[in-house]
Protein backbone atom coordinates (compact mmCIF):
# COMPACT_ATOMS: atom_id res chain seq x y z
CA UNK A 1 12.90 -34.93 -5.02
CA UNK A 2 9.73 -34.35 -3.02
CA UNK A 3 11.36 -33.84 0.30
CA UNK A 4 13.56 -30.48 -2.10
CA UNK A 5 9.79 -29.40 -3.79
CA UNK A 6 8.75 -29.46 0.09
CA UNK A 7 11.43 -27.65 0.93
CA UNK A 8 11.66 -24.59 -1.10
CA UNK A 9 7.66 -24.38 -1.27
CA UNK A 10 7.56 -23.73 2.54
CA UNK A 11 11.02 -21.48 2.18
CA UNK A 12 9.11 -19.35 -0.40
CA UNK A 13 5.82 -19.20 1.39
CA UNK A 14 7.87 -18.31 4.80
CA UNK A 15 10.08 -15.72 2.62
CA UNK A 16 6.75 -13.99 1.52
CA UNK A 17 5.26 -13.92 5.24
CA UNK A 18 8.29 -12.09 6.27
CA UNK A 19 8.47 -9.76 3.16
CA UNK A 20 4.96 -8.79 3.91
CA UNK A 21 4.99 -8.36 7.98
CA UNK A 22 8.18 -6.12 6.65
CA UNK A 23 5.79 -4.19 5.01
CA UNK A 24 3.00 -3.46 7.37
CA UNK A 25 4.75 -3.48 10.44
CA UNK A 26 7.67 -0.45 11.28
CA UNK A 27 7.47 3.00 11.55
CA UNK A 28 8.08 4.42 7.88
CA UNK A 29 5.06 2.76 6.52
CA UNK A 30 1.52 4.54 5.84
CA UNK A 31 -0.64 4.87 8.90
CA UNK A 32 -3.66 4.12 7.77
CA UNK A 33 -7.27 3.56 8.70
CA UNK A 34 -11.46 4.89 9.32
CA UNK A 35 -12.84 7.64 10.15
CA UNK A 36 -16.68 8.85 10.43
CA UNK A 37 -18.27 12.33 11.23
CA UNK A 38 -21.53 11.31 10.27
CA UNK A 39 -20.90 11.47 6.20
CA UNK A 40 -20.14 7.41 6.22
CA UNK A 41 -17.23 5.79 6.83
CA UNK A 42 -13.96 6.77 5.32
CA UNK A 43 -10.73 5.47 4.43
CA UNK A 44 -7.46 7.45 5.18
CA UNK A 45 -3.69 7.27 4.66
CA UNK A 46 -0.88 9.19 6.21
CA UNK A 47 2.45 9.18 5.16
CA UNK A 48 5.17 8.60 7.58
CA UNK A 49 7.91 8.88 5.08
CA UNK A 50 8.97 11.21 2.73
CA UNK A 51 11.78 13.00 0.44
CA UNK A 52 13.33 16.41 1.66
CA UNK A 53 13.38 17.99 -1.82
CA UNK A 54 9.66 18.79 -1.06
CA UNK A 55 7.11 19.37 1.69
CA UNK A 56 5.10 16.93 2.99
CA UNK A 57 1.45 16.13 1.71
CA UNK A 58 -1.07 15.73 4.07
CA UNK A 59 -4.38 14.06 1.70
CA UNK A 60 -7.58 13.14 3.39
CA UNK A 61 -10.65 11.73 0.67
CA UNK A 62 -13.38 12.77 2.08
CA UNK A 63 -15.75 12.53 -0.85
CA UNK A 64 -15.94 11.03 -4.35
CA UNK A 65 -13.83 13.20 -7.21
CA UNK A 66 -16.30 15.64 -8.67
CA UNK A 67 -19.07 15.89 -5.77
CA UNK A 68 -20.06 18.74 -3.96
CA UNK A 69 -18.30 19.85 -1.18
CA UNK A 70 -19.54 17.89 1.94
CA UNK A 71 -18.78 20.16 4.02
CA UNK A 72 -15.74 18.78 6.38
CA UNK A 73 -13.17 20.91 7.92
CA UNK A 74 -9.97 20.01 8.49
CA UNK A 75 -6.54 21.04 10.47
CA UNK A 76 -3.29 19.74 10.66
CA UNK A 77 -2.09 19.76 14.13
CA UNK A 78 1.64 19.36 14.27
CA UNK A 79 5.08 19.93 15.71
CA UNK A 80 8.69 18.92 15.13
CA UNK A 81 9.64 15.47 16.80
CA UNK A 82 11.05 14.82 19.24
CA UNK A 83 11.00 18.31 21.04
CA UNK A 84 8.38 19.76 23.77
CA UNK A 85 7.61 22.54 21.01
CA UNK A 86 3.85 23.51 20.84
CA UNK A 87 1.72 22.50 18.41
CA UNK A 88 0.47 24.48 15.67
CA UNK A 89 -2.84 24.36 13.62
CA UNK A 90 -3.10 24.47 9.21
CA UNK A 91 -6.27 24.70 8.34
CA UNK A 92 -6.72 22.11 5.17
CA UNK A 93 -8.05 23.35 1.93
CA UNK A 94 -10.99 21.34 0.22
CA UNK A 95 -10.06 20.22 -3.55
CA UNK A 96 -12.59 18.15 -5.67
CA UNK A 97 -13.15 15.52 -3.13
CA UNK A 98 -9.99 16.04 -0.73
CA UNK A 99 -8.55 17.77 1.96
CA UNK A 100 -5.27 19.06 1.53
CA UNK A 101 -2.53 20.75 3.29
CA UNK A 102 1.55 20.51 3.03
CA UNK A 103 3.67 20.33 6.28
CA UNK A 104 7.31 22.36 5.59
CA UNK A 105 10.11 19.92 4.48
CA UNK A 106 12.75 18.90 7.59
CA UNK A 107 16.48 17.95 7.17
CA UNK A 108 17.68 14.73 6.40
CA UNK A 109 16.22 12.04 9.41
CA UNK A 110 14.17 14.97 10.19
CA UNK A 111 10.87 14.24 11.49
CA UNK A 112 7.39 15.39 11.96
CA UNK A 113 4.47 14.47 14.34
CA UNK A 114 1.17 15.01 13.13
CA UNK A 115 -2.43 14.65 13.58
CA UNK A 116 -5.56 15.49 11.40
CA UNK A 117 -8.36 16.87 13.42
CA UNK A 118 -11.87 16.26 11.08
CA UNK A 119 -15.35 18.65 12.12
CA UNK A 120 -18.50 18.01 10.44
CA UNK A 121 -21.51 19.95 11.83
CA UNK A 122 -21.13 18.89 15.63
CA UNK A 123 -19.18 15.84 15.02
CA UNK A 124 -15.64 16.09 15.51
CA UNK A 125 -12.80 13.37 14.83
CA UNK A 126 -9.06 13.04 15.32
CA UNK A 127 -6.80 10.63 12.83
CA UNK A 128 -4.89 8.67 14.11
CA UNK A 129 -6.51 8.32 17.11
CA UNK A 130 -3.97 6.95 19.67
CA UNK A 131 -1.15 8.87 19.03
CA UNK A 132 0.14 11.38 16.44
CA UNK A 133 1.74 9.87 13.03
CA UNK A 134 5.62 10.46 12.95
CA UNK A 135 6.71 10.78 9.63
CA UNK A 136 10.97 11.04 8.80
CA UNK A 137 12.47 13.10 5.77
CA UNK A 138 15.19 11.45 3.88
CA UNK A 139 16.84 12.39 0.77
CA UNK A 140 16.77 10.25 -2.23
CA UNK A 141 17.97 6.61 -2.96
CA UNK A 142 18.80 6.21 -6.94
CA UNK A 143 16.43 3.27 -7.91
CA UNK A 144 19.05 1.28 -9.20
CA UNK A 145 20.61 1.03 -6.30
CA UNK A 146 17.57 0.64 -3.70
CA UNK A 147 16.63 -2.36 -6.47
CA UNK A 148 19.93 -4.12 -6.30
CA UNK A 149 19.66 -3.83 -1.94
CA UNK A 150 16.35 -5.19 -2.02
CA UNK A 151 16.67 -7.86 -4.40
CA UNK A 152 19.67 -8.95 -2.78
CA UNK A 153 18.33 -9.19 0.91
CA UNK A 154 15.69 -10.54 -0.64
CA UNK A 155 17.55 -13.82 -1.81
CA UNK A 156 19.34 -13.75 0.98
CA UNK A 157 16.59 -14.49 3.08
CA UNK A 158 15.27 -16.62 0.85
CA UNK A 159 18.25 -19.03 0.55
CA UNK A 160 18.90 -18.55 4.60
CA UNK A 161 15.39 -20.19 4.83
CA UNK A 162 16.01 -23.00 2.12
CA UNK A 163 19.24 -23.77 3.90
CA UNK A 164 18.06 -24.23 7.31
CA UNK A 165 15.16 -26.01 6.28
CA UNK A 166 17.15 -28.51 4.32
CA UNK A 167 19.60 -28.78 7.14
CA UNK A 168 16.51 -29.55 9.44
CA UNK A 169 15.10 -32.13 7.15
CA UNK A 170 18.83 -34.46 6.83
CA UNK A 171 20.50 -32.56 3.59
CA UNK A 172 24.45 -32.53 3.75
CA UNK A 173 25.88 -31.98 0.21
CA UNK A 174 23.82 -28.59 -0.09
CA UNK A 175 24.67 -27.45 3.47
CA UNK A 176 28.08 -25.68 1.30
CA UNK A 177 27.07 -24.13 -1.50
CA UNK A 178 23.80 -22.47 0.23
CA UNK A 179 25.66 -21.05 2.68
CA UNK A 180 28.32 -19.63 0.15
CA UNK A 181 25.26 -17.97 -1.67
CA UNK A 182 23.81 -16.95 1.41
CA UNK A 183 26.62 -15.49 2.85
CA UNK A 184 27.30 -13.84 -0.34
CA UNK A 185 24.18 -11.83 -1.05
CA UNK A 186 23.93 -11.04 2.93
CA UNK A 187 27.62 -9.45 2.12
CA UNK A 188 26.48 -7.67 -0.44
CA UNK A 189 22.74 -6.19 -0.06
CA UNK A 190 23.32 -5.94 3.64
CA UNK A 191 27.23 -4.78 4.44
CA UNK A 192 28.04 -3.11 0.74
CA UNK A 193 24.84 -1.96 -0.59
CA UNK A 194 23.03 -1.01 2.66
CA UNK A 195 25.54 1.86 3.81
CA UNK A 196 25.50 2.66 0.31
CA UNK A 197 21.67 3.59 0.95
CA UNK A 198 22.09 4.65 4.31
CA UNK A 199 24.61 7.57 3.27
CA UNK A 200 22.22 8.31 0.36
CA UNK A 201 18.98 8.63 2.60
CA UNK A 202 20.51 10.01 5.89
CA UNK A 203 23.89 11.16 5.20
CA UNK A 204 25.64 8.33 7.51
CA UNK A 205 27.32 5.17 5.68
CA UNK A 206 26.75 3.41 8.92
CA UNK A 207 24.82 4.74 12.58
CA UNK A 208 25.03 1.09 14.54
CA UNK A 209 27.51 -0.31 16.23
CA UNK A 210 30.70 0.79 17.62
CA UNK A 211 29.52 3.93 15.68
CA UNK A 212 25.45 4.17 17.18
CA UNK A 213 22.98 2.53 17.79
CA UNK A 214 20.74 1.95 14.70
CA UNK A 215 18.85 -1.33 14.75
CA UNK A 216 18.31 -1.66 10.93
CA UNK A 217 22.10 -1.66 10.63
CA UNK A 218 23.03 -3.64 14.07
CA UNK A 219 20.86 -6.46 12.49
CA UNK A 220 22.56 -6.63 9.51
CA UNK A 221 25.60 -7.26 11.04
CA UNK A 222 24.69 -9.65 13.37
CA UNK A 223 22.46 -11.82 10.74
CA UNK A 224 26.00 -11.57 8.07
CA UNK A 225 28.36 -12.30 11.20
CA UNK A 226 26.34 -15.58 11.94
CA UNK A 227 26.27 -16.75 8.38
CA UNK A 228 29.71 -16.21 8.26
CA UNK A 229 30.29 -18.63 10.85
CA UNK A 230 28.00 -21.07 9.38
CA UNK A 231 29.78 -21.08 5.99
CA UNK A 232 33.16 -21.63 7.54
CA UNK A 233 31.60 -24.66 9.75
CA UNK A 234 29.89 -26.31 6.65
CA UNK A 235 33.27 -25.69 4.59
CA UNK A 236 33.72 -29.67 5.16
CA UNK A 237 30.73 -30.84 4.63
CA UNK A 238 29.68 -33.06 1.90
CA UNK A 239 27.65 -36.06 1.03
CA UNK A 240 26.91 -38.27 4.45
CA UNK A 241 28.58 -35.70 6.24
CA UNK A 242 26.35 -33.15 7.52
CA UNK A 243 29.13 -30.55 8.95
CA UNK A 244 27.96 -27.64 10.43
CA UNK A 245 24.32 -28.59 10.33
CA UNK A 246 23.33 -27.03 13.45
CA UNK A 247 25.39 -23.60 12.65
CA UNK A 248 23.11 -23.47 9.39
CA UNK A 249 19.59 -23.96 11.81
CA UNK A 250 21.31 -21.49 14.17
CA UNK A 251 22.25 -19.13 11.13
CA UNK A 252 18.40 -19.61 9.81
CA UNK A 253 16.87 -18.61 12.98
CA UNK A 254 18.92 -15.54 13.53
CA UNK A 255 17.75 -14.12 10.37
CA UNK A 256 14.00 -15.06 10.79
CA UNK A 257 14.11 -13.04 14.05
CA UNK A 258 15.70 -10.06 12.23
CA UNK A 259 12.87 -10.59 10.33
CA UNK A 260 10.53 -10.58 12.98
CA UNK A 261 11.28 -7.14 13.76
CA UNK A 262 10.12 -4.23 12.58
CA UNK A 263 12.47 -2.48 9.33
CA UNK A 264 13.56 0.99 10.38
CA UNK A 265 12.60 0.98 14.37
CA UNK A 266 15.48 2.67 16.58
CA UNK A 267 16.32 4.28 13.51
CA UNK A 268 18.29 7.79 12.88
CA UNK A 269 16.52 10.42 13.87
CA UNK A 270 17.87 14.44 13.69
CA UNK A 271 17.49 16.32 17.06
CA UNK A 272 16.72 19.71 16.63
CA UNK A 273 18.73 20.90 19.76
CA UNK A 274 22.17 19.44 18.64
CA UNK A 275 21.71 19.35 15.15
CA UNK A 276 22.91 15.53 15.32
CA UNK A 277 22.15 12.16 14.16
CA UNK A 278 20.74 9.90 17.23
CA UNK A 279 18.54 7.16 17.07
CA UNK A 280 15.39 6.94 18.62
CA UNK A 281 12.59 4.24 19.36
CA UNK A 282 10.07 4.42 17.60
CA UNK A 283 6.67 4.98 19.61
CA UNK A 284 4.95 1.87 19.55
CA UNK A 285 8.46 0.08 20.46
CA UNK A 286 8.74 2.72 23.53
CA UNK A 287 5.74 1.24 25.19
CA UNK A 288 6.78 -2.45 24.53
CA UNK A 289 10.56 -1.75 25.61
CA UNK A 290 10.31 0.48 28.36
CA UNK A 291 13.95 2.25 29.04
């Protein structure tokens, strides 16, 4: 009994650390960060994701809600991505406590690079810093749906973990039914419900492979394919008969690497010449994966 406690403890507490690197890592979450021009520091948040039924906020808080006017100017600086178009300037408009300003709404996978250029007396500031935010239009998932993905990948993680784990640490009769369950909800958030939400957000039931080159959707097939072989090796096993042990560990790890990576990188991406899908790194991934 305390070798199974052990066992799903660490399988949540891994599950969680994936959920939440998931979150903060990839290119369709908030860019976020400081900023100063001499009024103190300041938080800021920049979306890099949003529906195209409406134009695209761009929000800087750059005082508390009610005070007077501190004085900041700021401009949007932005183009369509990826093209060689030039930039162009919007002025932002000051609005109890925030700067505001609304880039124009793109196509489905359309996307936007941006920048927010901050003045203050003398003192002059660019957000993000580094390199522009790049934020992608997509049209909308029903909730219901998105829910029943999510949930689903979620447990399927989560029991992809437990089963490996238990595999690891000498369990045989469970090495079956986990990686039926497993299997099962990788089938269905993954291969049934993601191309559901793919052709809702972007128009495309499925962009990887033979079809593209979409990572989000590559990995899901690869991380179902291997727990499909793991299920059929374990079919025998039982009590004292571990079958298919090292398929399940095998089966684990895959996953945990899918994991690893960021969600949405190398994801669709409309170019503005063809008027076509493609896929394209995102810009962090182009300087660790040159080529």
């Amino acid at each position: 009994m305390k070798r199974i406690v052990t066992i799903w403890l660490l399988t949540f507490v891994l599950t969680v650390a994936f959920l939440v690197w998931q979150k903060v890592s990839g290119p369709t979450y908030e860019k976020t960060g400081q900023f100063d021009v001499g009024t103190g520091a300041m938080d800021y948040e920049l979306l890099r994701t949003h529906s195209i039924t409406g134009d695209l906020p761009v929000t800087i808080v750059v005082a508390e809600a009610g005070s007077p006017d501190p004085g900041i100017q700021g401009t949007v600086i932005w183009r369509r991505y990826p093209t060689d178009e030039p930039w162009q300037r919007l002025p932002m408009r000051y609005e109890d406590g925030l700067l505001k300003a609304e880039l124009p709404r793109q196509p489905m996978a359309g996307k936007l690079e941006y920048e927010v250029e901050l003045v203050h007396g003398q003192v002059k500031e660019l957000i993000p810093g580094r390199e522009a935010a790049v934020a992608r239009f997509k049209g909308d998932v029903p909730g219901l749906v998105l829910v029943f993905h999510v949930t689903c990948m979620v447990l399927g993680m989560l029991f992809s973990t437990g089963a490996g784990l238990d595999a690891l640490t000498g369990g045989s009769a469970s090495l079956k039914p986990l990686s039926r369950v497993t299997f099962a909800f990788l089938l269905l958030g993954g291969l049934i419900l993601g191309p559901v939400v793919q052709k809702y957000a972007f128009d495309a039931y499925w962009t990887g492979w033979p079809l593209g080159e979409d990572w989000t959707d590559n990995k899901l097939a690869v991380g179902a394919l291997v727990w499909a072989l793991a299920m059929w090796r374990t079919s025998r096993a039982e009590p004292g008969r571990p079958a298919g042990k090292w398929w399940v560990v095998a089966a684990m790890v895959t996953i945990l690497i899918i994991y690893s990576i960021p969600h949405s990188i190398h994801g669709s991406t409309f170019d503005y010449e063809t008027g076509e899908h493609i896929q394209a790194y995102a810009s962090w991934s182009r300087a660790l994966l040159p080529g």
